[in-house]
Protein backbone atom coordinates (compact mmCIF):
# COMPACT_ATOMS: atom_id res chain seq x y z
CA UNK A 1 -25.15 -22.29 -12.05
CA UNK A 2 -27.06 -19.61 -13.22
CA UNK A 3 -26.29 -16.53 -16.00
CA UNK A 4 -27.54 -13.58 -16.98
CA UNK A 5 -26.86 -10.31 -19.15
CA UNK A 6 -24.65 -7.45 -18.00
CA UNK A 7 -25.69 -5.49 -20.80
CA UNK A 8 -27.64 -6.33 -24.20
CA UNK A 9 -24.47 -6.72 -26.59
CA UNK A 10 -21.99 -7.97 -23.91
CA UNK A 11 -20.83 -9.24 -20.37
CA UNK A 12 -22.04 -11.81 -18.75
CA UNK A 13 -22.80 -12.62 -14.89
CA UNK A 14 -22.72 -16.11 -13.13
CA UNK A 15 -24.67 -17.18 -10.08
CA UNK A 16 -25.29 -20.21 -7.85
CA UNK A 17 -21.65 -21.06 -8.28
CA UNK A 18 -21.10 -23.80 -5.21
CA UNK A 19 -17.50 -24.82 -7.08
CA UNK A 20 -15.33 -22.44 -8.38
CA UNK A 21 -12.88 -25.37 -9.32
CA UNK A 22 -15.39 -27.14 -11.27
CA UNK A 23 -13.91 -28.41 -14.94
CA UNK A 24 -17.77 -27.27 -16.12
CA UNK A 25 -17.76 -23.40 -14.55
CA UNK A 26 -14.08 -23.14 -15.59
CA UNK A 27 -15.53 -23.82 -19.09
CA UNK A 28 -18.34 -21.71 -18.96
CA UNK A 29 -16.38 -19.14 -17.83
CA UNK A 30 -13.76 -19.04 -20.69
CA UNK A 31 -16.39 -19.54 -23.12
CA UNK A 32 -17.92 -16.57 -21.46
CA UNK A 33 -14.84 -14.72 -21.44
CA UNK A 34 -14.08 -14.84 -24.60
CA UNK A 35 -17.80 -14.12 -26.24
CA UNK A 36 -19.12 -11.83 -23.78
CA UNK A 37 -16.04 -10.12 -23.00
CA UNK A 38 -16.53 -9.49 -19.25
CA UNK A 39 -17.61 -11.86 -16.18
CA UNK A 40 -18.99 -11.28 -13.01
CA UNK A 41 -18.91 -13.32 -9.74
CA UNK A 42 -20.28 -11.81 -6.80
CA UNK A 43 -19.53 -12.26 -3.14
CA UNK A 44 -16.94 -14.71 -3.73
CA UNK A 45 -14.28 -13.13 -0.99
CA UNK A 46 -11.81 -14.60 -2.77
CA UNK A 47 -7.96 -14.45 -0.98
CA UNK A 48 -4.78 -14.10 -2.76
CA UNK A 49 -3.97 -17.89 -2.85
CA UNK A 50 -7.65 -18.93 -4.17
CA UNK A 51 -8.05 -16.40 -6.78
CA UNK A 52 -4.11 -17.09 -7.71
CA UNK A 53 -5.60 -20.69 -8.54
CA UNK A 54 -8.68 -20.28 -10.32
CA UNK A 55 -6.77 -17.60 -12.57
CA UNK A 56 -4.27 -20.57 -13.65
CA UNK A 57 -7.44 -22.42 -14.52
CA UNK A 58 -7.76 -20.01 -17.00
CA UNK A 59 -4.10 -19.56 -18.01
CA UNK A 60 -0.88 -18.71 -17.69
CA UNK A 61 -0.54 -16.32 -14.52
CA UNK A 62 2.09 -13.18 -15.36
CA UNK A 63 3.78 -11.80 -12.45
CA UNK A 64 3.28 -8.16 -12.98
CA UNK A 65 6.41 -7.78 -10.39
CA UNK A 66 9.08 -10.24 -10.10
CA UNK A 67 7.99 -13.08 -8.07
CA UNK A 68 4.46 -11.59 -7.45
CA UNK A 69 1.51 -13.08 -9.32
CA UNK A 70 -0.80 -10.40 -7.25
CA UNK A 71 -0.77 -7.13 -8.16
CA UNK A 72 -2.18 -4.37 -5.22
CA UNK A 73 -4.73 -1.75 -6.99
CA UNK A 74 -4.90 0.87 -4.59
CA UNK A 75 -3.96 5.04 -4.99
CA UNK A 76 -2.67 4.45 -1.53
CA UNK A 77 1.30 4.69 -1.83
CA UNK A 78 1.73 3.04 1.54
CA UNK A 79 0.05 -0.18 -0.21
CA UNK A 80 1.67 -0.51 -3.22
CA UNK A 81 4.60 1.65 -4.79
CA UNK A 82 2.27 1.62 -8.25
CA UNK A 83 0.34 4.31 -6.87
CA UNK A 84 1.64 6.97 -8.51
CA UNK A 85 1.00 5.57 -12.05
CA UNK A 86 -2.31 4.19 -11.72
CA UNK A 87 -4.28 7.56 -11.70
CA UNK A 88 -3.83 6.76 -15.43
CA UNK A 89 -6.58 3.93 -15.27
CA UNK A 90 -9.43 6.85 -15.16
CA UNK A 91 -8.54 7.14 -18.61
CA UNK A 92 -10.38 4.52 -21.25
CA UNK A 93 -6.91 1.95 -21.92
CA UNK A 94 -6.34 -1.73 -22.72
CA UNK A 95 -3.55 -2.99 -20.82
CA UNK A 96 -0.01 -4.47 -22.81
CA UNK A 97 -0.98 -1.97 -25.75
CA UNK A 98 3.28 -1.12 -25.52
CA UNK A 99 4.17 -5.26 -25.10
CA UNK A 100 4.56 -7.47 -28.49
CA UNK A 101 1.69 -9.64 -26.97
CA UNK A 102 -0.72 -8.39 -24.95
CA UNK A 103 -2.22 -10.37 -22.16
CA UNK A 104 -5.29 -12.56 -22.59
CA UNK A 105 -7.56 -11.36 -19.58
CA UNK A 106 -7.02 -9.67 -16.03
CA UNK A 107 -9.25 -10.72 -13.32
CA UNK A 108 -9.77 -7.88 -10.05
CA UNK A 109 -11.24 -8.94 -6.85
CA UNK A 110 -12.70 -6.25 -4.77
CA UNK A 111 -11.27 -5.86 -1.01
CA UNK A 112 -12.43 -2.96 0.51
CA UNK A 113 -14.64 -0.43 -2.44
CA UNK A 114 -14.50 3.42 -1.99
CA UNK A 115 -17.81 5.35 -0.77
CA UNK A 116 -17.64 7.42 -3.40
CA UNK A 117 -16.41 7.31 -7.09
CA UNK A 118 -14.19 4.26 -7.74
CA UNK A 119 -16.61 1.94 -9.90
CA UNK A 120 -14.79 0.36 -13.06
CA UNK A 121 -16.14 0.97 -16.33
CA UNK A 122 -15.98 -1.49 -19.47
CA UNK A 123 -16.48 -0.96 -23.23
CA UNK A 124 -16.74 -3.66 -26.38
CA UNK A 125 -14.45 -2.45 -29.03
CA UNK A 126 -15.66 -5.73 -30.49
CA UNK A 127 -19.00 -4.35 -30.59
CA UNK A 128 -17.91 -1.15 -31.55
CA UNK A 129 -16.69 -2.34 -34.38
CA UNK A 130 -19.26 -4.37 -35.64
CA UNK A 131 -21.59 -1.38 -35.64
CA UNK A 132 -19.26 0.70 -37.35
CA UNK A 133 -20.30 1.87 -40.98
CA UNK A 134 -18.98 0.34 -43.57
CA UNK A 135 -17.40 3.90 -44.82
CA UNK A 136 -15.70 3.79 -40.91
CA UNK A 137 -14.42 0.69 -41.32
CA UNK A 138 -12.91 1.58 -44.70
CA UNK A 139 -11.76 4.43 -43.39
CA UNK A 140 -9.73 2.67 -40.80
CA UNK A 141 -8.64 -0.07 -42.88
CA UNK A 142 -4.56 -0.63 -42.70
CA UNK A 143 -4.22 2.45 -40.24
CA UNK A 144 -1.37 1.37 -37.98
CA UNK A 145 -1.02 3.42 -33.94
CA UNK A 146 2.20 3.88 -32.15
CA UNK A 147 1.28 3.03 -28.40
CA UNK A 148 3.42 4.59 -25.59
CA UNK A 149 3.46 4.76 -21.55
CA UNK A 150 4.04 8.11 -21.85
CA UNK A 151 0.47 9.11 -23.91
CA UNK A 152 -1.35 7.04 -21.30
CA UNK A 153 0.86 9.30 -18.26
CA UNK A 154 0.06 12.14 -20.21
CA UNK A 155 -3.59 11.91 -19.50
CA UNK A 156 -2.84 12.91 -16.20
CA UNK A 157 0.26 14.99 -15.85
CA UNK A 158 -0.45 17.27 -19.16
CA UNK A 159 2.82 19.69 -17.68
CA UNK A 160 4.94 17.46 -17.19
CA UNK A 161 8.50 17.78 -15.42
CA UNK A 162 11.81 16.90 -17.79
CA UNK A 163 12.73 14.28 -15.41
CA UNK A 164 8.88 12.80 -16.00
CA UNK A 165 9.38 12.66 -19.33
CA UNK A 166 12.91 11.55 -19.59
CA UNK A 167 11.33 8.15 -17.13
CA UNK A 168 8.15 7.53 -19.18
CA UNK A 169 10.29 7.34 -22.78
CA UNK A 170 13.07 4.65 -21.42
CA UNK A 171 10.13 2.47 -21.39
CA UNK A 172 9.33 0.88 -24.62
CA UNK A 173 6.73 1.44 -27.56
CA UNK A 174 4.73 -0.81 -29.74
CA UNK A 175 3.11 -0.25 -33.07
CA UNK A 176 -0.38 -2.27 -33.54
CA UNK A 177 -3.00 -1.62 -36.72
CA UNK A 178 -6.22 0.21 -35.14
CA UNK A 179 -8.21 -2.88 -36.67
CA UNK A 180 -6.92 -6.14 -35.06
CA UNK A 181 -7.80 -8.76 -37.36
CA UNK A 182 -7.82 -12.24 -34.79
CA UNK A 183 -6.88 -15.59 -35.79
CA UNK A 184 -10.35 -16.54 -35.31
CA UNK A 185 -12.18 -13.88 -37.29
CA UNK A 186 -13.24 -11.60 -35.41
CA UNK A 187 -12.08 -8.05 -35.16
CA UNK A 188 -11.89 -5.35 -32.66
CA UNK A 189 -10.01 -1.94 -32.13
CA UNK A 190 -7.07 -1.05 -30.79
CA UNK A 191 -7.77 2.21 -28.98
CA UNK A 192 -7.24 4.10 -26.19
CA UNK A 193 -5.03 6.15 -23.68
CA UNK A 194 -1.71 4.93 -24.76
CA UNK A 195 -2.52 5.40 -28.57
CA UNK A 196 0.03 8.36 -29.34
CA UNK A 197 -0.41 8.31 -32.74
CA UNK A 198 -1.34 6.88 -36.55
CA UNK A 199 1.61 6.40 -38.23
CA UNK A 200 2.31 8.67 -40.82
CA UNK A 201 -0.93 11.22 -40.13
CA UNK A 202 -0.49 14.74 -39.97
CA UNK A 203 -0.12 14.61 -35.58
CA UNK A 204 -3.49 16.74 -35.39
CA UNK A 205 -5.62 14.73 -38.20
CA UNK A 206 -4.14 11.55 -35.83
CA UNK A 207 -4.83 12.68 -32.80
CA UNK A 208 -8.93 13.68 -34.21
CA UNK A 209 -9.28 10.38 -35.40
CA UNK A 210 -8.22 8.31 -32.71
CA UNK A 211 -10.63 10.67 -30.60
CA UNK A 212 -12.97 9.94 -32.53
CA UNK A 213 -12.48 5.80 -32.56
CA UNK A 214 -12.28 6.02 -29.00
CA UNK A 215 -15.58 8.31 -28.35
CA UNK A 216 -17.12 5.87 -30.57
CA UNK A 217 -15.86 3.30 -29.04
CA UNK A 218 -16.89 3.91 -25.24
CA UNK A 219 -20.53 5.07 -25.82
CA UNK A 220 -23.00 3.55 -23.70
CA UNK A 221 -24.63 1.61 -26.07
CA UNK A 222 -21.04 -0.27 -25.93
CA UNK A 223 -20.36 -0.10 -21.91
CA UNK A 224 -21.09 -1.74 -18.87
CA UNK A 225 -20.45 0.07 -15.60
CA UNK A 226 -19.47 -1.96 -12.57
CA UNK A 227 -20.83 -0.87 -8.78
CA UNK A 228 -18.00 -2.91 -7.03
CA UNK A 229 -19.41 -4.98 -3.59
CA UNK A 230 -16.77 -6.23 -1.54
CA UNK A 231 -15.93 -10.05 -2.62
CA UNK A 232 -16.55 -9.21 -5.75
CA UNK A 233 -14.42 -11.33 -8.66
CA UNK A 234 -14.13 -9.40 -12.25
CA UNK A 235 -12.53 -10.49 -15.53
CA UNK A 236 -12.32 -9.71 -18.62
CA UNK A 237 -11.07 -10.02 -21.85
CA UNK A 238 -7.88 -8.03 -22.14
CA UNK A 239 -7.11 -7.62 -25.77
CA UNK A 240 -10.95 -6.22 -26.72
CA UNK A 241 -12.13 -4.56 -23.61
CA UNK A 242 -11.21 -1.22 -22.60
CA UNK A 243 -11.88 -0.07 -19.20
CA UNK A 244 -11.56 2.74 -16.77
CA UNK A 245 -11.29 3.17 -12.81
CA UNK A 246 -13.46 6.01 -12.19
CA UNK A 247 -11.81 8.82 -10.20
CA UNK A 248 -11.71 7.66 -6.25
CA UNK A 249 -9.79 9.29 -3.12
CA UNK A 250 -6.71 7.97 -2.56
CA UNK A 251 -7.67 8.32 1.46
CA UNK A 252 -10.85 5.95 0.12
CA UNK A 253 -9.33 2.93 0.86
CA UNK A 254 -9.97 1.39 -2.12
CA UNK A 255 -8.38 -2.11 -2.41
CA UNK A 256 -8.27 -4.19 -5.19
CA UNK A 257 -6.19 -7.51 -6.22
CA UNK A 258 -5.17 -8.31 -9.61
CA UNK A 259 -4.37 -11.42 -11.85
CA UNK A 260 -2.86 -11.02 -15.32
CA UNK A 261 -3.56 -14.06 -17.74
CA UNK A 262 -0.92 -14.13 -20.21
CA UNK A 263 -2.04 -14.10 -24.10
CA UNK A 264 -0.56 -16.07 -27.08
CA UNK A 265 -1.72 -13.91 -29.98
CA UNK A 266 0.35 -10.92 -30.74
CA UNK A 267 -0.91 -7.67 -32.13
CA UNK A 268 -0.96 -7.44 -35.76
């Protein structure tokens, strides 16, 4: 079992795997996980039912729908009736932003990749962070961010119908602080599509500033972009990596399956 670099400040890849089941590569790969922030596994091929068990290696396994603990990632609404909503991955989000307790990690296995567009794009808010300023950081100190379904939908339907809107709010909200302080020390930010806005900011200071947290946040320096091979297995550390779909065809036939690994650690 072999590793190397995804990019100098995070991400990690694994090769030579002959045992996915191995107590020893699970290990690595949560240690990975959590200090690297993303891990690749190439040409795996992984099927619903094996990639259903290594993810409860890792954890708890969420059903994102009721007695489904796969999730279907394609634009095609034939495949999965999510289709409509998940143009709003080509924006920069963390997923669970508007749940008490976000999940840990999400792992993706590529099934069929798009000819053009369609790679997935990763960013270290951990990092960014930690190469903040010290004046940033002050700055941001004890800022709290209303996250919302309907921010992250707004990304992509900017007009949207009454009938849109009156859908996206029944869902719920969830306040966070920009600055997630962990219980083991570290701390990352809490950025992205579905932050509507700092609480109690004038709504165009907020919406400047958490532009600006998330431009800093998602500059290469502090990103990894994935070229997806079929068999491919992704995962990565929910609650400080944000990532991005970038824009594919929904004709593409783009295929993707997805685990959810449920967290422990709400948001402060």
């Amino acid at each position: 079992m072999e590793s190397v670099a995804l990019s100098p400040l995070f991400g990690t890849e694994f090769r030579r795997i002959e045992n996915l089941d191995d107590d020893v590569v699970v290990a690595r790969v949560l240690e990975a996980l959590k200090w690297r922030g993303v891990v690749l596994i190439r040409g795996l091929h992984l099927d619903n039912d094996a990639q259903i068990a290594f993810s409860r290696r890792l954890g708890e396994v969420v059903e994102p729908v009721k007695n489904e603990k796969i999730m279907t990632v394609s634009l095609d609404p034939e495949k999965t009736a999510s289709a409509q909503y998940l143009k709003g991955t080509f924006s920069w989000h963390i997923d669970d932003t508007t749940n008490k307790v976000p999940a840990k990690a999400t792992t993706l296995t590529a099934r069929q990749v798009a000819e053009v567009g369609g790679r997935t794009e990763f960013a270290s808010t951990y990092a960014a962070y930690e190469q903040m300023s010290e004046h940033e950081k002050k700055r941001y100190e004890g800022l709290r961010v209303v996250h919302s379904f309907e921010a992250a939908q707004r990304t992509v339907y900017p007009d949207p119908t009454d009938e849109q809107v009156e859908l996206w709010r029944k869902l719920p909200q969830n306040e966070s602080s920009l600055i997630w302080d962990r219980r083991d020390g570290r701390r990352s930010l809490v950025v992205g599509a579905t932050a509507d806005h700092v609480v109690g900011m004038d709504p165009d200071e907020s919406r400047r500033l958490l532009d600006d947290v998330l431009a800093w946040s998602t500059q290469k320096q502090f990103s990894y972009l994935h070229e997806w091979e079929v068999g491919d297995l992704v995962l990565w550390d929910n609650t400080g990596i944000l990532h991005r779909a970038e824009s594919y065809d929904s004709a593409s036939g783009r295929l993707m399956q997805r685990t959810t690994i449920a967290g422990d650690e709400p948001w402060t």
